[in-house]
PDB file of N, CA and C in Angstrom:
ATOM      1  N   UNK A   1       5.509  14.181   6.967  1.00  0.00           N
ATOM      2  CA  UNK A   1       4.348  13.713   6.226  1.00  0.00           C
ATOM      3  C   UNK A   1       3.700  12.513   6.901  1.00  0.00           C
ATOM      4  N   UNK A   2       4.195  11.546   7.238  1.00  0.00           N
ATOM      5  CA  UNK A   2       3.836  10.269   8.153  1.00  0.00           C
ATOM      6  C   UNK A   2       3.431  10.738   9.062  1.00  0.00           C
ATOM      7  N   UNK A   3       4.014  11.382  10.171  1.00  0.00           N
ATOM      8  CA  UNK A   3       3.530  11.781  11.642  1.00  0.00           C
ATOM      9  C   UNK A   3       1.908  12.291  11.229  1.00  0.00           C
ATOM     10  N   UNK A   4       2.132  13.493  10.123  1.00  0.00           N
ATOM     11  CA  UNK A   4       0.364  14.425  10.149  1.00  0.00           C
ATOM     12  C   UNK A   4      -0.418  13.620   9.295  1.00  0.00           C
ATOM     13  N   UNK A   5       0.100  12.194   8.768  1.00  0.00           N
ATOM     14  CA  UNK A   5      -1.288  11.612   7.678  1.00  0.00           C
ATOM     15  C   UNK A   5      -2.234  11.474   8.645  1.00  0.00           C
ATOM     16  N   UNK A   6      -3.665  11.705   8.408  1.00  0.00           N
ATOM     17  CA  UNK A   6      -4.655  11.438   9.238  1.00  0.00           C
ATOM     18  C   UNK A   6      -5.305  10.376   8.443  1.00  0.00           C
ATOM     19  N   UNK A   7      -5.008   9.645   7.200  1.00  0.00           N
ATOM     20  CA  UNK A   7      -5.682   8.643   6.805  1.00  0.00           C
ATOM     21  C   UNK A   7      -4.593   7.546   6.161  1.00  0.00           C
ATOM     22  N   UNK A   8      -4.610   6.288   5.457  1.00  0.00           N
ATOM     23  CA  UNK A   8      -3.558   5.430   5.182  1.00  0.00           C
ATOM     24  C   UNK A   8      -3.214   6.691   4.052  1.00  0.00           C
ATOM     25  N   UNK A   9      -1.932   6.171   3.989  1.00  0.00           N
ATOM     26  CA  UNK A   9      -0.803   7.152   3.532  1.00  0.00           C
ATOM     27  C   UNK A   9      -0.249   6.057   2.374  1.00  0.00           C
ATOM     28  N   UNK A  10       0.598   6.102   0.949  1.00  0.00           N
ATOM     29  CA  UNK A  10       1.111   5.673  -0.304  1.00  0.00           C
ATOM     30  C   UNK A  10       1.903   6.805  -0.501  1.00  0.00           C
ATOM     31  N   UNK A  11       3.454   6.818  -0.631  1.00  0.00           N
ATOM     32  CA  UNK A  11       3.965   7.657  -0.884  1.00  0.00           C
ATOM     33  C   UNK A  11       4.599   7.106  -2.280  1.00  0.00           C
ATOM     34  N   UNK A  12       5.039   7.648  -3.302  1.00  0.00           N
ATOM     35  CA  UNK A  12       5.699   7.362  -4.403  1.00  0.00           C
ATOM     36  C   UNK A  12       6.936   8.375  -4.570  1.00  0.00           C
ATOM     37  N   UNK A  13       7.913   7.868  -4.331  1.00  0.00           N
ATOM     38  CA  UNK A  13       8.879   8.159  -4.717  1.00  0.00           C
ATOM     39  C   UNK A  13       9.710   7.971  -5.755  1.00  0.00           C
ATOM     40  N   UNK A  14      10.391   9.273  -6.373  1.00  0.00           N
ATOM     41  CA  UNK A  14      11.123   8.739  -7.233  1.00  0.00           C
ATOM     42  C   UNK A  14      12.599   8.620  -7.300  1.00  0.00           C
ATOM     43  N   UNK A  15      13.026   8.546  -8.610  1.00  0.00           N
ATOM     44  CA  UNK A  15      14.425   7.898  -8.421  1.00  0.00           C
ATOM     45  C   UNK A  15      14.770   7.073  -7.670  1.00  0.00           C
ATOM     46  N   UNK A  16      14.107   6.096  -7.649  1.00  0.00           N
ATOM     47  CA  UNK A  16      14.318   5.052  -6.689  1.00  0.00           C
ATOM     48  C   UNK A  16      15.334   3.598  -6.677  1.00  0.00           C
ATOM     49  N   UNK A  17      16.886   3.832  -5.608  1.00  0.00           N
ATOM     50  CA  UNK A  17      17.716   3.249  -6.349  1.00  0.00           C
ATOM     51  C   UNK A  17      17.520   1.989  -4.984  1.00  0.00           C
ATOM     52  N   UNK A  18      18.849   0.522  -5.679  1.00  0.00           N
ATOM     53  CA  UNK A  18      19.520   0.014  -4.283  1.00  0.00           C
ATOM     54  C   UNK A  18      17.633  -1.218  -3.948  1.00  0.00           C
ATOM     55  N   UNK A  19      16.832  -1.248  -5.199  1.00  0.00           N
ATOM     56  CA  UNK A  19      15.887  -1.912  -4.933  1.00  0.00           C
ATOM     57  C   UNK A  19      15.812  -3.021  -6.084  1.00  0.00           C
ATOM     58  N   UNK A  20      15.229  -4.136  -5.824  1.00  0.00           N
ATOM     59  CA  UNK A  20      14.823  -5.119  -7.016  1.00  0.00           C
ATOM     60  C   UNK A  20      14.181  -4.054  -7.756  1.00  0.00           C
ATOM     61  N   UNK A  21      14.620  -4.515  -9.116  1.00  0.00           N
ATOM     62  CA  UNK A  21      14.282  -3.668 -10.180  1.00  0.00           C
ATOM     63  C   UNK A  21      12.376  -4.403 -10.555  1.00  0.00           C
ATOM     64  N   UNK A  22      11.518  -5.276 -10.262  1.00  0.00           N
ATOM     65  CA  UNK A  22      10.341  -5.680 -10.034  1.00  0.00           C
ATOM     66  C   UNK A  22       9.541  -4.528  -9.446  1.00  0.00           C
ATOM     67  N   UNK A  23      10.391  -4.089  -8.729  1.00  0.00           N
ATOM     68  CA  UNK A  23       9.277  -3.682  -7.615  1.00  0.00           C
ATOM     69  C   UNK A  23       9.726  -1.876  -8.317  1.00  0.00           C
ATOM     70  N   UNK A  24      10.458  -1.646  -9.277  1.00  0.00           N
ATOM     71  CA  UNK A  24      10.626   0.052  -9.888  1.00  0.00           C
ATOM     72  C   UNK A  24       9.554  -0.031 -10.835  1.00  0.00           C
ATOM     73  N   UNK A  25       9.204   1.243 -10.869  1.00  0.00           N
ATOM     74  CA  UNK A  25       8.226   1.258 -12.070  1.00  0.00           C
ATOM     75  C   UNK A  25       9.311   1.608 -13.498  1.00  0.00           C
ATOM     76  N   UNK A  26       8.239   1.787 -14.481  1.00  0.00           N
ATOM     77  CA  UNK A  26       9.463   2.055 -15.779  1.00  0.00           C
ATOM     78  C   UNK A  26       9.560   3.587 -15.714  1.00  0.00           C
ATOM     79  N   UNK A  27       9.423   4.550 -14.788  1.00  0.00           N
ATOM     80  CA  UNK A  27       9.668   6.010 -14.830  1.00  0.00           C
ATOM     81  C   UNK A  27      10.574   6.069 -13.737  1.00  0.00           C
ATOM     82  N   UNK A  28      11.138   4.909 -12.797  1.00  0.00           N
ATOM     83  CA  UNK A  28      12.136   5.120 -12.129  1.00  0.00           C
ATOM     84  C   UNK A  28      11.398   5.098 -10.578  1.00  0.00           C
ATOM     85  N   UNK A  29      10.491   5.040 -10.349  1.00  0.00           N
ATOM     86  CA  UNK A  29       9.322   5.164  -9.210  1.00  0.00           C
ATOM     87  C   UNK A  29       9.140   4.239  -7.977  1.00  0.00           C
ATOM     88  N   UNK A  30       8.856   4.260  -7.262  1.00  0.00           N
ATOM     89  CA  UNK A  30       8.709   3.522  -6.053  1.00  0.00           C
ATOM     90  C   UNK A  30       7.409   3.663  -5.755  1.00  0.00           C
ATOM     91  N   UNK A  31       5.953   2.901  -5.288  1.00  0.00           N
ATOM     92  CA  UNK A  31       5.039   3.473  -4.454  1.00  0.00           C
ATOM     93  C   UNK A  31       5.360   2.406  -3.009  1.00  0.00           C
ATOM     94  N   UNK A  32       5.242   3.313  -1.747  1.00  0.00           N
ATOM     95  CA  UNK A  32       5.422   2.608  -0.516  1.00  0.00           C
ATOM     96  C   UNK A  32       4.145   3.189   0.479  1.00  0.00           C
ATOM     97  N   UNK A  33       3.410   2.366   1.179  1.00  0.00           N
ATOM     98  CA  UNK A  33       2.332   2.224   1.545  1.00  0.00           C
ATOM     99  C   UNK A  33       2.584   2.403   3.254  1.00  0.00           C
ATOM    100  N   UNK A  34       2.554   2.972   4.020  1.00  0.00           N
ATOM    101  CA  UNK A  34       2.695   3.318   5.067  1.00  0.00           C
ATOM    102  C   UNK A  34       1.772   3.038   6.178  1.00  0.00           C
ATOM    103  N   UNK A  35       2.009   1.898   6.754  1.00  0.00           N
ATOM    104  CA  UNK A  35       1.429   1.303   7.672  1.00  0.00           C
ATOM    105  C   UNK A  35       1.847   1.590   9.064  1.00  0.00           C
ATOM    106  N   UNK A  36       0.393   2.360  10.129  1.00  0.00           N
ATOM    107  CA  UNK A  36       1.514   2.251  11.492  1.00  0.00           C
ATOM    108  C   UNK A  36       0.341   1.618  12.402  1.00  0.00           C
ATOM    109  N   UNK A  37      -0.721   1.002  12.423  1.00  0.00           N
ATOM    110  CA  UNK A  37      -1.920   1.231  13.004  1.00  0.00           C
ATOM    111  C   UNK A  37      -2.257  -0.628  12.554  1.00  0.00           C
ATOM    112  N   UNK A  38      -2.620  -1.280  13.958  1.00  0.00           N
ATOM    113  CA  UNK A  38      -3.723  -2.509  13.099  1.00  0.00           C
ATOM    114  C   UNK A  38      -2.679  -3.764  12.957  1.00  0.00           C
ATOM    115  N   UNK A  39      -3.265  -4.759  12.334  1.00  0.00           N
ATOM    116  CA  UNK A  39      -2.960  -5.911  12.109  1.00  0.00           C
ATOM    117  C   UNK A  39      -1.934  -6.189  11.638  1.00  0.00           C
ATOM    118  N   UNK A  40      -1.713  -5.233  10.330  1.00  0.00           N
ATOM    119  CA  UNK A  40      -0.033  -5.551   9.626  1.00  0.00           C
ATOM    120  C   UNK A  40       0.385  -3.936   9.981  1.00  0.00           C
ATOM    121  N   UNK A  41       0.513  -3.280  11.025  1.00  0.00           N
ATOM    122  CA  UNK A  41       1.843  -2.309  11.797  1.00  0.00           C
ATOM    123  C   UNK A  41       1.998  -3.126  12.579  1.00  0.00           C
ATOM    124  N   UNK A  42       1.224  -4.063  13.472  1.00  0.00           N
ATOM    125  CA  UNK A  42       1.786  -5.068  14.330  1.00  0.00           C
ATOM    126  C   UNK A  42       2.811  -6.094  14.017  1.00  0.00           C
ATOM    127  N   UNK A  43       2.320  -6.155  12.631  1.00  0.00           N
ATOM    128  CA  UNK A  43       3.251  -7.447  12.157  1.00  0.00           C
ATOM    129  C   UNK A  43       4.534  -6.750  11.711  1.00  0.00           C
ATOM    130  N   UNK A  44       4.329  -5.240  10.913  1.00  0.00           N
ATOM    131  CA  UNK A  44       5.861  -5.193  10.520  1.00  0.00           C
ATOM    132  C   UNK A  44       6.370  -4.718  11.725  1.00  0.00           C
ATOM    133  N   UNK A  45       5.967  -4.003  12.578  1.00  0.00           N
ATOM    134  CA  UNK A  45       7.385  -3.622  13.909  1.00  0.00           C
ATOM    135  C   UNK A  45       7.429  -5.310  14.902  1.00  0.00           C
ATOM    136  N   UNK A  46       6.585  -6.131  14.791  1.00  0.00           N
ATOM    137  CA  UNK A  46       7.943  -7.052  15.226  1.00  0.00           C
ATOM    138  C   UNK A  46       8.484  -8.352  14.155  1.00  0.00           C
ATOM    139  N   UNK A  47       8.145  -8.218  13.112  1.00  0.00           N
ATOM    140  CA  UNK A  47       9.098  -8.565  12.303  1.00  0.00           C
ATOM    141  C   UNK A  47      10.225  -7.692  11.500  1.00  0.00           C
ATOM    142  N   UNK A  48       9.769  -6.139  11.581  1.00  0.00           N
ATOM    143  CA  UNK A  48      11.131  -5.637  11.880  1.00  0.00           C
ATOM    144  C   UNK A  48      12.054  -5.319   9.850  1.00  0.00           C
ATOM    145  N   UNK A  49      10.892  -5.974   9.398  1.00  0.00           N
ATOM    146  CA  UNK A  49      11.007  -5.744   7.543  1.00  0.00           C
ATOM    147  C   UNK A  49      10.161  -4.903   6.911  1.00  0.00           C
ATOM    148  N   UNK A  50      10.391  -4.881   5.793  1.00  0.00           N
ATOM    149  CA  UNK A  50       9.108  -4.413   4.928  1.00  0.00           C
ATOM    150  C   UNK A  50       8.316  -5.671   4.469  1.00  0.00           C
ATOM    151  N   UNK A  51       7.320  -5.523   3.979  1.00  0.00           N
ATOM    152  CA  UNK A  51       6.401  -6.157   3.382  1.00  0.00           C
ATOM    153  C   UNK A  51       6.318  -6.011   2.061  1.00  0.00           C
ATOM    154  N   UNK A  52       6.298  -7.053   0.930  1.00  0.00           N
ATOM    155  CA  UNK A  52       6.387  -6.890  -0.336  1.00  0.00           C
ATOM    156  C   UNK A  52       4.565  -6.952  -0.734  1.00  0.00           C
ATOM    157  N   UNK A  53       4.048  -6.008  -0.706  1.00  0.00           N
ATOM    158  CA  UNK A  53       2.148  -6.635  -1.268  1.00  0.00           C
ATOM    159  C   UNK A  53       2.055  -5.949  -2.695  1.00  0.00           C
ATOM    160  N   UNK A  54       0.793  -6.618  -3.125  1.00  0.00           N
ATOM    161  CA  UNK A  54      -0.065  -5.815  -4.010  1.00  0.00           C
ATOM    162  C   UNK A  54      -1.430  -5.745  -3.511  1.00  0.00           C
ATOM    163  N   UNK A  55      -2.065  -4.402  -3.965  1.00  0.00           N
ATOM    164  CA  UNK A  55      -3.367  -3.950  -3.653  1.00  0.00           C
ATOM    165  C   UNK A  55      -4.145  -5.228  -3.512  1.00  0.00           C
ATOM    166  N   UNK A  56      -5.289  -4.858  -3.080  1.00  0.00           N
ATOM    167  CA  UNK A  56      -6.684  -6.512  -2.990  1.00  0.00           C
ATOM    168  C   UNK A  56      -7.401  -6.095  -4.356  1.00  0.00           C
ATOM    169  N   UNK A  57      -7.113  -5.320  -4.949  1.00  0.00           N
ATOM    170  CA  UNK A  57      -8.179  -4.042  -6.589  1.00  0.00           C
ATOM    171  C   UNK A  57      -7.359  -3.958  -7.322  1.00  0.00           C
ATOM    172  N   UNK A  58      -7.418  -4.049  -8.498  1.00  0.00           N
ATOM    173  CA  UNK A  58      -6.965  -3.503  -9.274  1.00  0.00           C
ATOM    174  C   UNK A  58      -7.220  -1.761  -8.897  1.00  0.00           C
ATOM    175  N   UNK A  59      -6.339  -0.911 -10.101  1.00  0.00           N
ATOM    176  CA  UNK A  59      -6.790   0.510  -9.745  1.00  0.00           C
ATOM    177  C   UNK A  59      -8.141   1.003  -9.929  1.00  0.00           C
ATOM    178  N   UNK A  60      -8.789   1.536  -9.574  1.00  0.00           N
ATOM    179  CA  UNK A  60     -10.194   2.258 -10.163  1.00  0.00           C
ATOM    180  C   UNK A  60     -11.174   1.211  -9.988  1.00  0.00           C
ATOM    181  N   UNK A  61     -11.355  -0.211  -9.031  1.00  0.00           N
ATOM    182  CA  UNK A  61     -12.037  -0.976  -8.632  1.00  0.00           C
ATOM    183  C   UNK A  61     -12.380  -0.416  -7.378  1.00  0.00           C
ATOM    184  N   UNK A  62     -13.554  -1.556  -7.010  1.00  0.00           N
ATOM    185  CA  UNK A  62     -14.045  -1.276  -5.734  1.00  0.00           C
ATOM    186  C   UNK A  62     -12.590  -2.098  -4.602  1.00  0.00           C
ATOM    187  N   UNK A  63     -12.910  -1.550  -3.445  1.00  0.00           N
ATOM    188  CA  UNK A  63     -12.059  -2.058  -2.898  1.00  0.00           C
ATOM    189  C   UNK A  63     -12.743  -3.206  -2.276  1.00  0.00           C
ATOM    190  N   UNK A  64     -12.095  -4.659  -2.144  1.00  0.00           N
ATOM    191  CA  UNK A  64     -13.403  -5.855  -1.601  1.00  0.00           C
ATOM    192  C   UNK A  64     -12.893  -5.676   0.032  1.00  0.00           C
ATOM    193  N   UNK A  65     -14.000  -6.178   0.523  1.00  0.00           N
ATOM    194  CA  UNK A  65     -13.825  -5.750   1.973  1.00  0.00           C
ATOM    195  C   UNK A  65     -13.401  -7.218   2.957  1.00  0.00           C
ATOM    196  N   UNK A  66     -13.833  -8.333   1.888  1.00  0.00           N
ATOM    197  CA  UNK A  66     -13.746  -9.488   2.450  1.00  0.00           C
ATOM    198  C   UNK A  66     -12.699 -10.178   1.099  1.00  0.00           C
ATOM    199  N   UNK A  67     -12.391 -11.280   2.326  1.00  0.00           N
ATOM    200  CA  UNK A  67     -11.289 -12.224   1.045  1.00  0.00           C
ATOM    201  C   UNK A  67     -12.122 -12.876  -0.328  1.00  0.00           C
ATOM    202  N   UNK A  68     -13.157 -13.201  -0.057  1.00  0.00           N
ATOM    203  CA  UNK A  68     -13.884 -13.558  -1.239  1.00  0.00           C
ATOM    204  C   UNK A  68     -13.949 -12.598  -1.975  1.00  0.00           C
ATOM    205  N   UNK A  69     -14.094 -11.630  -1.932  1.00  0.00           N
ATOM    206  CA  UNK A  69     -14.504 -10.192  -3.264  1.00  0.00           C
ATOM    207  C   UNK A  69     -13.332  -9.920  -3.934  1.00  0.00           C
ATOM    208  N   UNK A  70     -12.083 -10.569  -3.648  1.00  0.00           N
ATOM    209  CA  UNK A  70     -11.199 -10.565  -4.151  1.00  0.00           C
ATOM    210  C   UNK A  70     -11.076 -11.203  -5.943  1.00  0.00           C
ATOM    211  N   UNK A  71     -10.576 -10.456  -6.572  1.00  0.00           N
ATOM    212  CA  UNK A  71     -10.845 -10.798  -7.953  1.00  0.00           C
ATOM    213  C   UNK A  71      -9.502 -12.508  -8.059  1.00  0.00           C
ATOM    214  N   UNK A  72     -10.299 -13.342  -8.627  1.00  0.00           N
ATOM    215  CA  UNK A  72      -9.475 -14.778  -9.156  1.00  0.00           C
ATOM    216  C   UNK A  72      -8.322 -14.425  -9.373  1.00  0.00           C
ATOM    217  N   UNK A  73      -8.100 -13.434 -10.222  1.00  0.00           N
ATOM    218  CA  UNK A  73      -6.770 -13.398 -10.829  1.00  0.00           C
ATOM    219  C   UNK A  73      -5.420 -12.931  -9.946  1.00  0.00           C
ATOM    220  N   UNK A  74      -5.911 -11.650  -9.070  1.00  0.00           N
ATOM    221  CA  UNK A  74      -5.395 -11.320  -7.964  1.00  0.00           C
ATOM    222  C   UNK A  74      -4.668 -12.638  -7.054  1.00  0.00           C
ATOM    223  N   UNK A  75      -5.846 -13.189  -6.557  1.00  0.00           N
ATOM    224  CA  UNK A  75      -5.318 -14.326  -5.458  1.00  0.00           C
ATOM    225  C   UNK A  75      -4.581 -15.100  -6.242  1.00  0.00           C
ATOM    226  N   UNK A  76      -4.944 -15.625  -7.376  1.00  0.00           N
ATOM    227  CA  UNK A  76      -3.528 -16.463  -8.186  1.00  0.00           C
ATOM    228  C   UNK A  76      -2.197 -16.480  -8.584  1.00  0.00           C
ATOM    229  N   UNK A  77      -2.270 -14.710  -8.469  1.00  0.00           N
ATOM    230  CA  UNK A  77      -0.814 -14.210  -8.715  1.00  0.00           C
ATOM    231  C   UNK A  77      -0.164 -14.221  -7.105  1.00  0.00           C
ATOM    232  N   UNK A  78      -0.741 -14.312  -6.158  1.00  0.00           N
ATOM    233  CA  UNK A  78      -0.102 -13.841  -5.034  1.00  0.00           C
ATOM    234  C   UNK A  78       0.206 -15.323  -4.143  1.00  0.00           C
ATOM    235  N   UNK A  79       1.428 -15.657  -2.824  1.00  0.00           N
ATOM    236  CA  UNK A  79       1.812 -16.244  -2.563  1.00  0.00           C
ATOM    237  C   UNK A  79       1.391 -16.733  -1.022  1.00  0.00           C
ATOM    238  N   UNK A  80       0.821 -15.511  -1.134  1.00  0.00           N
ATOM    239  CA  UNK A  80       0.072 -15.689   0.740  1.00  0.00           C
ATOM    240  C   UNK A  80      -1.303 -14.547   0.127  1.00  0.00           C
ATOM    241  N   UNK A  81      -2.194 -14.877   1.371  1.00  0.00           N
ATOM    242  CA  UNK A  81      -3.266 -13.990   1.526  1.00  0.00           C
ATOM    243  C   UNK A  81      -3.267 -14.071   3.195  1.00  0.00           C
ATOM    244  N   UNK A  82      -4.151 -12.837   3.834  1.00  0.00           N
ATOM    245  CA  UNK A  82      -4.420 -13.131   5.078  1.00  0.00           C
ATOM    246  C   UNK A  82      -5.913 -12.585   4.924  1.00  0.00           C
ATOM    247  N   UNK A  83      -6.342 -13.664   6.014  1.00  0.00           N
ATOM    248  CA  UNK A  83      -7.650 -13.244   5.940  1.00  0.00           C
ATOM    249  C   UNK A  83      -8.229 -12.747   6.955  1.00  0.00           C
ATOM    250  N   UNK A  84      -8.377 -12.056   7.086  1.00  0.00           N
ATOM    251  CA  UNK A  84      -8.905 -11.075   8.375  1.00  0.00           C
ATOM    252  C   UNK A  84     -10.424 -10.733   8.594  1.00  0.00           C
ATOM    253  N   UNK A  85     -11.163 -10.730   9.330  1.00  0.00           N
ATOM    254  CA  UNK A  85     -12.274 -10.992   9.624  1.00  0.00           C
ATOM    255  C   UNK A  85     -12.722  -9.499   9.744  1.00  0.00           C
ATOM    256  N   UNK A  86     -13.785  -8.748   8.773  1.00  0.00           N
ATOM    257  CA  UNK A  86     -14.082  -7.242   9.359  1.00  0.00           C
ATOM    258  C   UNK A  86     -14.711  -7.210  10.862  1.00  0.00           C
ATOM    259  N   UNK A  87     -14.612  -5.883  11.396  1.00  0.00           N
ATOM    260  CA  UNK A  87     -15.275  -5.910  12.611  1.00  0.00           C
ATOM    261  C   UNK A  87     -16.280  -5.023  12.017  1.00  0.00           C
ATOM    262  N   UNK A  88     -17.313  -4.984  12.767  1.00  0.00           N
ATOM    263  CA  UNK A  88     -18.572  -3.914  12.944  1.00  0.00           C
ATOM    264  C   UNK A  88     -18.067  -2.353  13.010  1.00  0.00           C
ATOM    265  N   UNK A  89     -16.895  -2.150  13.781  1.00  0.00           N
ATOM    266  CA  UNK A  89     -16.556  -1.052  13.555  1.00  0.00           C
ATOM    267  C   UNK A  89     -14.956  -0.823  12.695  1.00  0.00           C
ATOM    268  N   UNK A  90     -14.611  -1.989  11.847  1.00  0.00           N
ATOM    269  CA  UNK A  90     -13.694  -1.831  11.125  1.00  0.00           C
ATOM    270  C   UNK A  90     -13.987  -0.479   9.808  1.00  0.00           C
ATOM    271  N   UNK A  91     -13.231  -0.199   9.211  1.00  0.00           N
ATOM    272  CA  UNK A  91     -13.443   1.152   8.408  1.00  0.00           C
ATOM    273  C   UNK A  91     -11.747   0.950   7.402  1.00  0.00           C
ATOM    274  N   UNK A  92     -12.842   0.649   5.898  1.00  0.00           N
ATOM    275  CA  UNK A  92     -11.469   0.895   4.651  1.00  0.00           C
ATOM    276  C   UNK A  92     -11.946   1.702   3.982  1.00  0.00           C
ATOM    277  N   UNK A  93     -10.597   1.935   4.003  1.00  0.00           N
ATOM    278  CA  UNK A  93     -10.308   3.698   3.207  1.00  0.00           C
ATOM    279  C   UNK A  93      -9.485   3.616   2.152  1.00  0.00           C
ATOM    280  N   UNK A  94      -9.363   4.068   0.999  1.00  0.00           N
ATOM    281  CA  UNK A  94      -8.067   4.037   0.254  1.00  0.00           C
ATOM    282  C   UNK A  94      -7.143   5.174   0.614  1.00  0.00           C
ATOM    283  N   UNK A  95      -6.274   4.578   0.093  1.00  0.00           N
ATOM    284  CA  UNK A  95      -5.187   5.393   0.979  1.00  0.00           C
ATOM    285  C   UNK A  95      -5.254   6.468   0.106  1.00  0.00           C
ATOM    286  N   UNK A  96      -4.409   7.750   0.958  1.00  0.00           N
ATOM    287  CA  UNK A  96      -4.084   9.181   0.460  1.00  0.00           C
ATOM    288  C   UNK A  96      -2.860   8.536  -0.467  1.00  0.00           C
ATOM    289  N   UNK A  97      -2.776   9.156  -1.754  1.00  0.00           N
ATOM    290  CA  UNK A  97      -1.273   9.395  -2.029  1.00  0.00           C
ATOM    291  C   UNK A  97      -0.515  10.621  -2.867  1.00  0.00           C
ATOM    292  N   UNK A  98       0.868  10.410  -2.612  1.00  0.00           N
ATOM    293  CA  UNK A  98       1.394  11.780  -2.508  1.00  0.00           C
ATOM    294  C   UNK A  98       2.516  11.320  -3.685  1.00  0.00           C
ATOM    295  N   UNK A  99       2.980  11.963  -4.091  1.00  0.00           N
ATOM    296  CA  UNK A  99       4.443  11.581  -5.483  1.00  0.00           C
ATOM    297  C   UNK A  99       5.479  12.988  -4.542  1.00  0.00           C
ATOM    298  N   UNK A 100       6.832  12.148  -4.187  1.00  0.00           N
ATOM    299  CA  UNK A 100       7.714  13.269  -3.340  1.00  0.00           C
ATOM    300  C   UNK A 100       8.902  13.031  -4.957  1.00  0.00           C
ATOM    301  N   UNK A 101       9.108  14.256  -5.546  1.00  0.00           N
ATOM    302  CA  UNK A 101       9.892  14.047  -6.667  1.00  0.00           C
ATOM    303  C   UNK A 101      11.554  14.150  -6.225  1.00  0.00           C
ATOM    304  N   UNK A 102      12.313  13.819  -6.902  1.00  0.00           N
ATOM    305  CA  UNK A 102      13.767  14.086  -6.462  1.00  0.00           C
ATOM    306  C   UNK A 102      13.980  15.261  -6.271  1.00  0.00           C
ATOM    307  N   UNK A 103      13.138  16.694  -6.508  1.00  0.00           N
ATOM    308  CA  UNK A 103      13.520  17.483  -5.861  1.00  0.00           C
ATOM    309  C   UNK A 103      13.223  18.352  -4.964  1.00  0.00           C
ATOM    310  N   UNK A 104      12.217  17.105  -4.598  1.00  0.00           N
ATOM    311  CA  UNK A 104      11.771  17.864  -3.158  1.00  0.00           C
ATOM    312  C   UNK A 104      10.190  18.267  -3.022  1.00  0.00           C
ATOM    313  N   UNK A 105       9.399  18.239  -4.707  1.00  0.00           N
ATOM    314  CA  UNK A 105       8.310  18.783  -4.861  1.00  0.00           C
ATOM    315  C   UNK A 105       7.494  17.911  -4.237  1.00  0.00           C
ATOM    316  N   UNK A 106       6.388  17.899  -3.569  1.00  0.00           N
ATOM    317  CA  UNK A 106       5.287  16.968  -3.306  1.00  0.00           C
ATOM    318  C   UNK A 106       4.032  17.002  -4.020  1.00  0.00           C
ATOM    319  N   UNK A 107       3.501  16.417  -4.492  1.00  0.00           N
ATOM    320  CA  UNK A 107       1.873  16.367  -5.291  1.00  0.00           C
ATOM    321  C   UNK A 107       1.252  15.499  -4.723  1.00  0.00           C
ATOM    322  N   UNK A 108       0.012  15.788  -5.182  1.00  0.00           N
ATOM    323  CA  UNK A 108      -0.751  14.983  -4.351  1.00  0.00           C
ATOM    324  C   UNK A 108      -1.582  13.882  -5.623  1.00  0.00           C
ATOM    325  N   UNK A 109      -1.572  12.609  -5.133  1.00  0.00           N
ATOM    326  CA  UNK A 109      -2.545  12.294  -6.067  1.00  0.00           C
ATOM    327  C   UNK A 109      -3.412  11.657  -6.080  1.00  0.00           C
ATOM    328  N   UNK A 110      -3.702  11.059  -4.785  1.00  0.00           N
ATOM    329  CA  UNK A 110      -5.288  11.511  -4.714  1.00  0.00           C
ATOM    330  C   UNK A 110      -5.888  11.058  -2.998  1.00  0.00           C
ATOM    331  N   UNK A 111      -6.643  12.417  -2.747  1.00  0.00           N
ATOM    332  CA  UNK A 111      -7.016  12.591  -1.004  1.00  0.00           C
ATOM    333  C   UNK A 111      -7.615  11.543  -0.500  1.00  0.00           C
TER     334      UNK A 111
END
């Protein structure tokens, strides 16, 4: 599934054990955001961790493209921001995501 995403990729998994219980949803769930491309795939292969984030949107918002469009409440809850400068030919997308169930089923939820 990673190798053929052709766009950012969110996978949600479930039954998700062996994690801070913060970061489970209350149906047992995981969503993990799959970065290999850009500014933060650079940062996680040589720091070599995961990254703990939340979205820059709430759900069903616009996505802000700059650090200012970022909603108040967002940046207050969070402990770092980075601010990254768009390029002319930068391009955001929301990511694809997929729900892989414990038994194997995949859905999609949304392209």
């Amino acid at each position: 599934l990673i190798d053929c995403a052709t766009s950012p990729l969110t996978i949600i998994y479930s039954g998700a054990i062996g994690l801070p219980t913060y970061l489970i949803k209350d149906d047992g769930s995981i969503a993990i955001r799959v970065v290999k491309d850009g500014f933060y795939g650079e940062l996680l292969r040589k720091w070599g961790k995961a990254l703990i984030s939340t979205s820059a949107n709430k759900s069903g918002s616009d996505t802000p493209i700059i650090l200012s469009n970022v909603s108040a409440e967002i940046l207050e809850a969070v402990d770092y921001t980075v601010n990254l400068q768009p390029t002319e030919t930068a391009t955001f997308k929301s990511s694809q995501i997929i729900k892989l169930d414990i038994d194997g089923k995949i859905k999609i939820i949304r392209q």
